[in-house]
PDB file of N, CA and C in Angstrom:
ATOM      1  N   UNK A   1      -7.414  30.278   3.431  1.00  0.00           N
ATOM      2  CA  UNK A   1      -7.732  29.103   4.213  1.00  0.00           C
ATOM      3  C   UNK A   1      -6.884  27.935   3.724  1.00  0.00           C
ATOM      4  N   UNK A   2      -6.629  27.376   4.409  1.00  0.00           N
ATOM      5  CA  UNK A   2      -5.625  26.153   4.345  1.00  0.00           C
ATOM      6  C   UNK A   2      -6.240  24.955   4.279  1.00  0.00           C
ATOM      7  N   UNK A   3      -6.085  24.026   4.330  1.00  0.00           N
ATOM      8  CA  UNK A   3      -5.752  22.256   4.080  1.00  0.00           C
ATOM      9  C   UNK A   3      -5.369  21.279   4.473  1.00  0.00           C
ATOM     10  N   UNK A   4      -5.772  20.516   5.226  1.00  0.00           N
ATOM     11  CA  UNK A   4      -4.932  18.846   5.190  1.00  0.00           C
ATOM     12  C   UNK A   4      -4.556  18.396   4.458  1.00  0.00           C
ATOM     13  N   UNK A   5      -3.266  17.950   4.519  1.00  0.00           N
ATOM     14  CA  UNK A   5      -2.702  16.814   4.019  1.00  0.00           C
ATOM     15  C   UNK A   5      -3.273  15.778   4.567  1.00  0.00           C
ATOM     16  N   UNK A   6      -3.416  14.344   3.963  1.00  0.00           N
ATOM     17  CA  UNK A   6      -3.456  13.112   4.056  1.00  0.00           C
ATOM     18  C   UNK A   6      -2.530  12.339   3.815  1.00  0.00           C
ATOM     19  N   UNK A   7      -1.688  11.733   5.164  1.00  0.00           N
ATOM     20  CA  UNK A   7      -0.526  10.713   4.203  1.00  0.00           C
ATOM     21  C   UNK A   7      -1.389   9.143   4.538  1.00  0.00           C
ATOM     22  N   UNK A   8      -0.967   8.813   3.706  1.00  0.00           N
ATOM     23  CA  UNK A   8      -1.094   7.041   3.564  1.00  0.00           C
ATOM     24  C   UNK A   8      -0.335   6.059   3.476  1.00  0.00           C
ATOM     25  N   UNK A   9      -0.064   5.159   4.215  1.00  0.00           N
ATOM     26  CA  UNK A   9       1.139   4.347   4.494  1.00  0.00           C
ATOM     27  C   UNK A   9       1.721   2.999   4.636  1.00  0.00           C
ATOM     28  N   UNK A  10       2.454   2.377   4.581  1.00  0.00           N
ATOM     29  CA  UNK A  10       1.862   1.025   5.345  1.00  0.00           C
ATOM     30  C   UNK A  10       2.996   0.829   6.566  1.00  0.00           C
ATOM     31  N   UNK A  11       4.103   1.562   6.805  1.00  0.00           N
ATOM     32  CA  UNK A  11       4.769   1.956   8.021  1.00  0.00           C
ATOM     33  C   UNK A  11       5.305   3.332   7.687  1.00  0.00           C
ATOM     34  N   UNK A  12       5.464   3.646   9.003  1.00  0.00           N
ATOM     35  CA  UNK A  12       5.752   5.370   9.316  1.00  0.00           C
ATOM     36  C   UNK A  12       7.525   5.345   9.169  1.00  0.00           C
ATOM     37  N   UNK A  13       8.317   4.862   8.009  1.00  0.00           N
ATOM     38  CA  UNK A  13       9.193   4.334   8.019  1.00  0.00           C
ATOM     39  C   UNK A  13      10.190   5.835   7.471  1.00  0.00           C
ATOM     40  N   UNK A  14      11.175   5.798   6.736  1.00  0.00           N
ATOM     41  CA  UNK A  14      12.376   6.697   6.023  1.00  0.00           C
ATOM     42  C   UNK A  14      11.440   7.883   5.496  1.00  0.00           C
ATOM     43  N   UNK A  15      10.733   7.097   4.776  1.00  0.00           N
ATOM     44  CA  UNK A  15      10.079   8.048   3.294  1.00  0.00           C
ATOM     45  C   UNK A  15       8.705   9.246   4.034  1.00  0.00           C
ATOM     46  N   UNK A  16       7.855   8.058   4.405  1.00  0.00           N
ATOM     47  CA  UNK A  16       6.918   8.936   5.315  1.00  0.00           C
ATOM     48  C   UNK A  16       7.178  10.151   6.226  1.00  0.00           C
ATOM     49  N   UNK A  17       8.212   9.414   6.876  1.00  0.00           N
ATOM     50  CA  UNK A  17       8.905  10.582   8.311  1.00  0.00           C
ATOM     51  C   UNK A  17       9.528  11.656   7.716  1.00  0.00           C
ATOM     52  N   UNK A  18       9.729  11.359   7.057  1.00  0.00           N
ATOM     53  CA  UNK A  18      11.015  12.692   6.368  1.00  0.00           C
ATOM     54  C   UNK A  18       9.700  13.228   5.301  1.00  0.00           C
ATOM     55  N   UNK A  19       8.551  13.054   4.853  1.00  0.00           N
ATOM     56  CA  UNK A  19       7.592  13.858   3.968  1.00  0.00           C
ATOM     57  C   UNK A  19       7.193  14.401   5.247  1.00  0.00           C
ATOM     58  N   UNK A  20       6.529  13.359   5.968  1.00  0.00           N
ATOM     59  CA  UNK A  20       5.637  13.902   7.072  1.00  0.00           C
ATOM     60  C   UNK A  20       6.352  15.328   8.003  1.00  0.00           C
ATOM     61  N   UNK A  21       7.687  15.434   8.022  1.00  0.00           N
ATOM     62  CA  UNK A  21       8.553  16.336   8.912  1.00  0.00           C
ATOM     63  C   UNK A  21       8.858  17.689   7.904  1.00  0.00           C
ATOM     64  N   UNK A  22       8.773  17.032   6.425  1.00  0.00           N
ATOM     65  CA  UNK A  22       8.893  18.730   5.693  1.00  0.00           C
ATOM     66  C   UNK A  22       7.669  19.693   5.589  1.00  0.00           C
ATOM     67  N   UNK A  23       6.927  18.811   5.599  1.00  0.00           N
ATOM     68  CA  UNK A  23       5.381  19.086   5.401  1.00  0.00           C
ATOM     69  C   UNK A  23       4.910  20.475   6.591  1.00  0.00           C
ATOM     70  N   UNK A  24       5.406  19.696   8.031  1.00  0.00           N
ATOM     71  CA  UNK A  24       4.958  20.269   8.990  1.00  0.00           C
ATOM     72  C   UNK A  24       6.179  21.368   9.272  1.00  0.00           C
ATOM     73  N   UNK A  25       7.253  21.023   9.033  1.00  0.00           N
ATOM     74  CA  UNK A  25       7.935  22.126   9.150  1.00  0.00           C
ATOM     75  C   UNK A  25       7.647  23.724   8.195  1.00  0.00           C
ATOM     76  N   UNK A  26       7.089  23.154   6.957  1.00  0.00           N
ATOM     77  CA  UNK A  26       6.434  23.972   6.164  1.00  0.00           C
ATOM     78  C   UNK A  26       5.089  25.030   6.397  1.00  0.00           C
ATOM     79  N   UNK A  27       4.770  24.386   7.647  1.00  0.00           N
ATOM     80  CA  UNK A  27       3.617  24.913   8.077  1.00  0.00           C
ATOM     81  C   UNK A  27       2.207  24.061   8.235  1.00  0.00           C
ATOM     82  N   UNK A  28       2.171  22.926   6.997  1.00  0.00           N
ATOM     83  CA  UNK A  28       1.098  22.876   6.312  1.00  0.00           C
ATOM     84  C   UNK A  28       0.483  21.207   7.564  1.00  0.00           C
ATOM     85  N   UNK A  29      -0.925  21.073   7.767  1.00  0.00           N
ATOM     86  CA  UNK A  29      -1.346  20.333   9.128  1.00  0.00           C
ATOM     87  C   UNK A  29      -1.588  18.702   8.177  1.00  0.00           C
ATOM     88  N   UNK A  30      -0.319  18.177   8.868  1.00  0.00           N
ATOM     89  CA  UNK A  30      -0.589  16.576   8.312  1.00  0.00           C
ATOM     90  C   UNK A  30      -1.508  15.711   9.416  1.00  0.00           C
ATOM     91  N   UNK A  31      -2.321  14.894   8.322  1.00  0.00           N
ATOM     92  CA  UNK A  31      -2.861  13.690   8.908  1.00  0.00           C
ATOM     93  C   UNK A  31      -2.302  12.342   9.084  1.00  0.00           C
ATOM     94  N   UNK A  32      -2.233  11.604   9.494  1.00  0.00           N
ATOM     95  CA  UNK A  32      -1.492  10.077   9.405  1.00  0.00           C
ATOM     96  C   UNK A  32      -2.428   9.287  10.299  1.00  0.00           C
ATOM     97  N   UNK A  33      -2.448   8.006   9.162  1.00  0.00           N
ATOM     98  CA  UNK A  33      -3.690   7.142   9.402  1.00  0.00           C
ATOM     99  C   UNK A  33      -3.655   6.780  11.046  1.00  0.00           C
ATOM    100  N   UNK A  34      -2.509   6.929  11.853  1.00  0.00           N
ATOM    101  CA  UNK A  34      -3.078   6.910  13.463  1.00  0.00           C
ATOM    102  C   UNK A  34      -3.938   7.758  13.719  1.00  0.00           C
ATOM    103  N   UNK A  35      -3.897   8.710  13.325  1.00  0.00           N
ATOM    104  CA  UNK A  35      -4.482  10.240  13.535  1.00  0.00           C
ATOM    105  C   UNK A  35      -6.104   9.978  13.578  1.00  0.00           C
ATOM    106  N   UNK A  36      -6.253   8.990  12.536  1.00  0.00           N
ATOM    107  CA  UNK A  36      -7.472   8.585  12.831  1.00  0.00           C
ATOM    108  C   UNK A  36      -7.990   7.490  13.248  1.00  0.00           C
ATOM    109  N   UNK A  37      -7.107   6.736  13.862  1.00  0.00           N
ATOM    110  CA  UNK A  37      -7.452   5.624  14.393  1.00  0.00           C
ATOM    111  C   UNK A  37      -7.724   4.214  13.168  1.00  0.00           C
ATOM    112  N   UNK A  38      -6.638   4.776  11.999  1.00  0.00           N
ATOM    113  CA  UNK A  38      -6.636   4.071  10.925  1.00  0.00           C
ATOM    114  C   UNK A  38      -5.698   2.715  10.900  1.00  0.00           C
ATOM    115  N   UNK A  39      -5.764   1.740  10.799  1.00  0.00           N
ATOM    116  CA  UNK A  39      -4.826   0.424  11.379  1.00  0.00           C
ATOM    117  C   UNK A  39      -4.416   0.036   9.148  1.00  0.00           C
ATOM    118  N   UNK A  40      -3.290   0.282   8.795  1.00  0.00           N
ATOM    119  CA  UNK A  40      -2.983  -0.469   7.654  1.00  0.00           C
ATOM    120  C   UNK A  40      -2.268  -1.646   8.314  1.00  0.00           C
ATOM    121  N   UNK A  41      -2.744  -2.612   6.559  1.00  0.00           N
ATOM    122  CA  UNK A  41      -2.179  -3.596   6.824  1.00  0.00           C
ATOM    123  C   UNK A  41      -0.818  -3.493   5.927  1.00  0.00           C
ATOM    124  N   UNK A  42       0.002  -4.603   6.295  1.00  0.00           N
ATOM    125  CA  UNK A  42       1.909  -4.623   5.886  1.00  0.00           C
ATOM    126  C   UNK A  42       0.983  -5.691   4.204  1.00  0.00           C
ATOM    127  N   UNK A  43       2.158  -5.032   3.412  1.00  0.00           N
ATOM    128  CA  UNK A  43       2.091  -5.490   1.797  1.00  0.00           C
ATOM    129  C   UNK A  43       2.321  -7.027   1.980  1.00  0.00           C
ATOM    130  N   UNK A  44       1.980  -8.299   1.427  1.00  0.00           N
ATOM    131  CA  UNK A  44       2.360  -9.229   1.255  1.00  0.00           C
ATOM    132  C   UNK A  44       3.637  -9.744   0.577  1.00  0.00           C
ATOM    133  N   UNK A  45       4.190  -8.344  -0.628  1.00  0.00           N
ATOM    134  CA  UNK A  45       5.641  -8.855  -0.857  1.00  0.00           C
ATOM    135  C   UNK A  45       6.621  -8.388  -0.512  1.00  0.00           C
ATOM    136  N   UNK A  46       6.631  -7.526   0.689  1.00  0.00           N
ATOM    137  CA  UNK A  46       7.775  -6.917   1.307  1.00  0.00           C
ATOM    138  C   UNK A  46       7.887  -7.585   3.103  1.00  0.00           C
ATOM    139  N   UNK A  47       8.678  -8.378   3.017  1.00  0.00           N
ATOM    140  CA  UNK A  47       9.007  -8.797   4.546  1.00  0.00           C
ATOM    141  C   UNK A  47      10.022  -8.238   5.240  1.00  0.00           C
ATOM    142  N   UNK A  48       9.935  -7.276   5.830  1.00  0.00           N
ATOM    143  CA  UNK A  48       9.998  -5.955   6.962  1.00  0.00           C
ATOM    144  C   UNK A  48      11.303  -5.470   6.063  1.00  0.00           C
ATOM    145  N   UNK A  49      11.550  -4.411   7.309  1.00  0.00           N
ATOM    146  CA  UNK A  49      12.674  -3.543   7.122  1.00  0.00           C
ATOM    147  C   UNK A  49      13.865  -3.988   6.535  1.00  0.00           C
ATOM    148  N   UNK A  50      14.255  -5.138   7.005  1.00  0.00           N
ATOM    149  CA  UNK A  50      15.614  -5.716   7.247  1.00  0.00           C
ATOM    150  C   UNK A  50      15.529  -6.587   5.956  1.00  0.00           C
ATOM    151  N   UNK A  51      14.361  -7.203   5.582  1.00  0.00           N
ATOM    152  CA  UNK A  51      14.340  -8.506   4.418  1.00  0.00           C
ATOM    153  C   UNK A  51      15.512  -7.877   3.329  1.00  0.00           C
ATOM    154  N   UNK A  52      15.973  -7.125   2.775  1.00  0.00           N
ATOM    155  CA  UNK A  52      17.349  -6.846   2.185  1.00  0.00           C
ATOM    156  C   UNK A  52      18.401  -7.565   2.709  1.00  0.00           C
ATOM    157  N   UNK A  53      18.867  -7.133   3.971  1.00  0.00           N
ATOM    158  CA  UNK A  53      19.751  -7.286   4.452  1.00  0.00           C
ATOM    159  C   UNK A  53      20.129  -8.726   4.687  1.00  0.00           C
ATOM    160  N   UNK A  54      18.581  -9.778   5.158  1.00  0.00           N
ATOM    161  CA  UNK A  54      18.750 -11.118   5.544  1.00  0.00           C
ATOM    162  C   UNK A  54      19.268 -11.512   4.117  1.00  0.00           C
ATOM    163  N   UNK A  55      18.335 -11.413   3.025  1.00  0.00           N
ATOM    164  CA  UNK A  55      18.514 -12.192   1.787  1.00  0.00           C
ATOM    165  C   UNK A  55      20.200 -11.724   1.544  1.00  0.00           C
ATOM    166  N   UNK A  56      21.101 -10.691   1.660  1.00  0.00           N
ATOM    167  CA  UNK A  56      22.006 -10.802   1.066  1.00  0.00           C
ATOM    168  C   UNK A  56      23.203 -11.359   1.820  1.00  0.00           C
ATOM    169  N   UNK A  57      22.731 -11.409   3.271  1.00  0.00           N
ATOM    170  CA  UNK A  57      23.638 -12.151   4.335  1.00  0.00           C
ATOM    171  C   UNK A  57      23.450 -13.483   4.242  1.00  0.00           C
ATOM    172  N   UNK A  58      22.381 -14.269   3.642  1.00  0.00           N
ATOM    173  CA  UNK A  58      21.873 -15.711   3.807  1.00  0.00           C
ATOM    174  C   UNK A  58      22.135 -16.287   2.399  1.00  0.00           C
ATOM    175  N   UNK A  59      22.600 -15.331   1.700  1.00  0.00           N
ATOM    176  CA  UNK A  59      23.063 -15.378  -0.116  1.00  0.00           C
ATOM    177  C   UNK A  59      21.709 -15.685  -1.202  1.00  0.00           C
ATOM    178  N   UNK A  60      20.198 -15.757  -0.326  1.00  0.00           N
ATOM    179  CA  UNK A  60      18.749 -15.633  -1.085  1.00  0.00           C
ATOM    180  C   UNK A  60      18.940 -15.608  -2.618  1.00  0.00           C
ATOM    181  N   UNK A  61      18.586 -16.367  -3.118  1.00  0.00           N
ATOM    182  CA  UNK A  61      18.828 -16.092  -4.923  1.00  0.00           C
ATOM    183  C   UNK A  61      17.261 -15.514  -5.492  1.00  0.00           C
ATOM    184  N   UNK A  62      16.333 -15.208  -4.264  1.00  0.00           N
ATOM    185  CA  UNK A  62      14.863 -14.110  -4.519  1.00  0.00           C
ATOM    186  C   UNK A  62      15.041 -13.323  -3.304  1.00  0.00           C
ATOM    187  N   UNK A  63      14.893 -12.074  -3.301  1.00  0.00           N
ATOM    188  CA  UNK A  63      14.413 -11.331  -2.098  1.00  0.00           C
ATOM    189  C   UNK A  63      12.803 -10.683  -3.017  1.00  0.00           C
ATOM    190  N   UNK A  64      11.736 -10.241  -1.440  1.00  0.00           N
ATOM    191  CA  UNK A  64      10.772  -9.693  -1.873  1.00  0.00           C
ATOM    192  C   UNK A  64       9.379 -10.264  -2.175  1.00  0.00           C
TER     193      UNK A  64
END
């Protein structure tokens, strides 16, 4: 008998998608907090995807 996985997240971003896609390619039945109608909230010191990219185009002497 087999198992759920549980992933946990705060976006379905690089890291997630690519666990979440070996997982299932593996066979094995993932959950993801939509799955249950689970709403996370975004971290307070990471401002989105891109916040790298602005801080090093805008010359930021803090990113994060």
């Amino acid at each position: 008998m087999g198992f759920r996985i549980g992933l946990l997240y705060i976006r379905f971003a690089s890291m997630p998608q690519a666990l979440w896609a070996a997982l299932r390619e593996d066979g094995r039945e993932v959950i993801r907090p939509e799955d249950l109608q689970i709403r996370t909230q975004a971290c307070g010191g990471k401002r989105g995807p891109s916040s790298l990219s602005w801080a090093i185009l805008t010359g930021a002497s803090r990113w994060g």
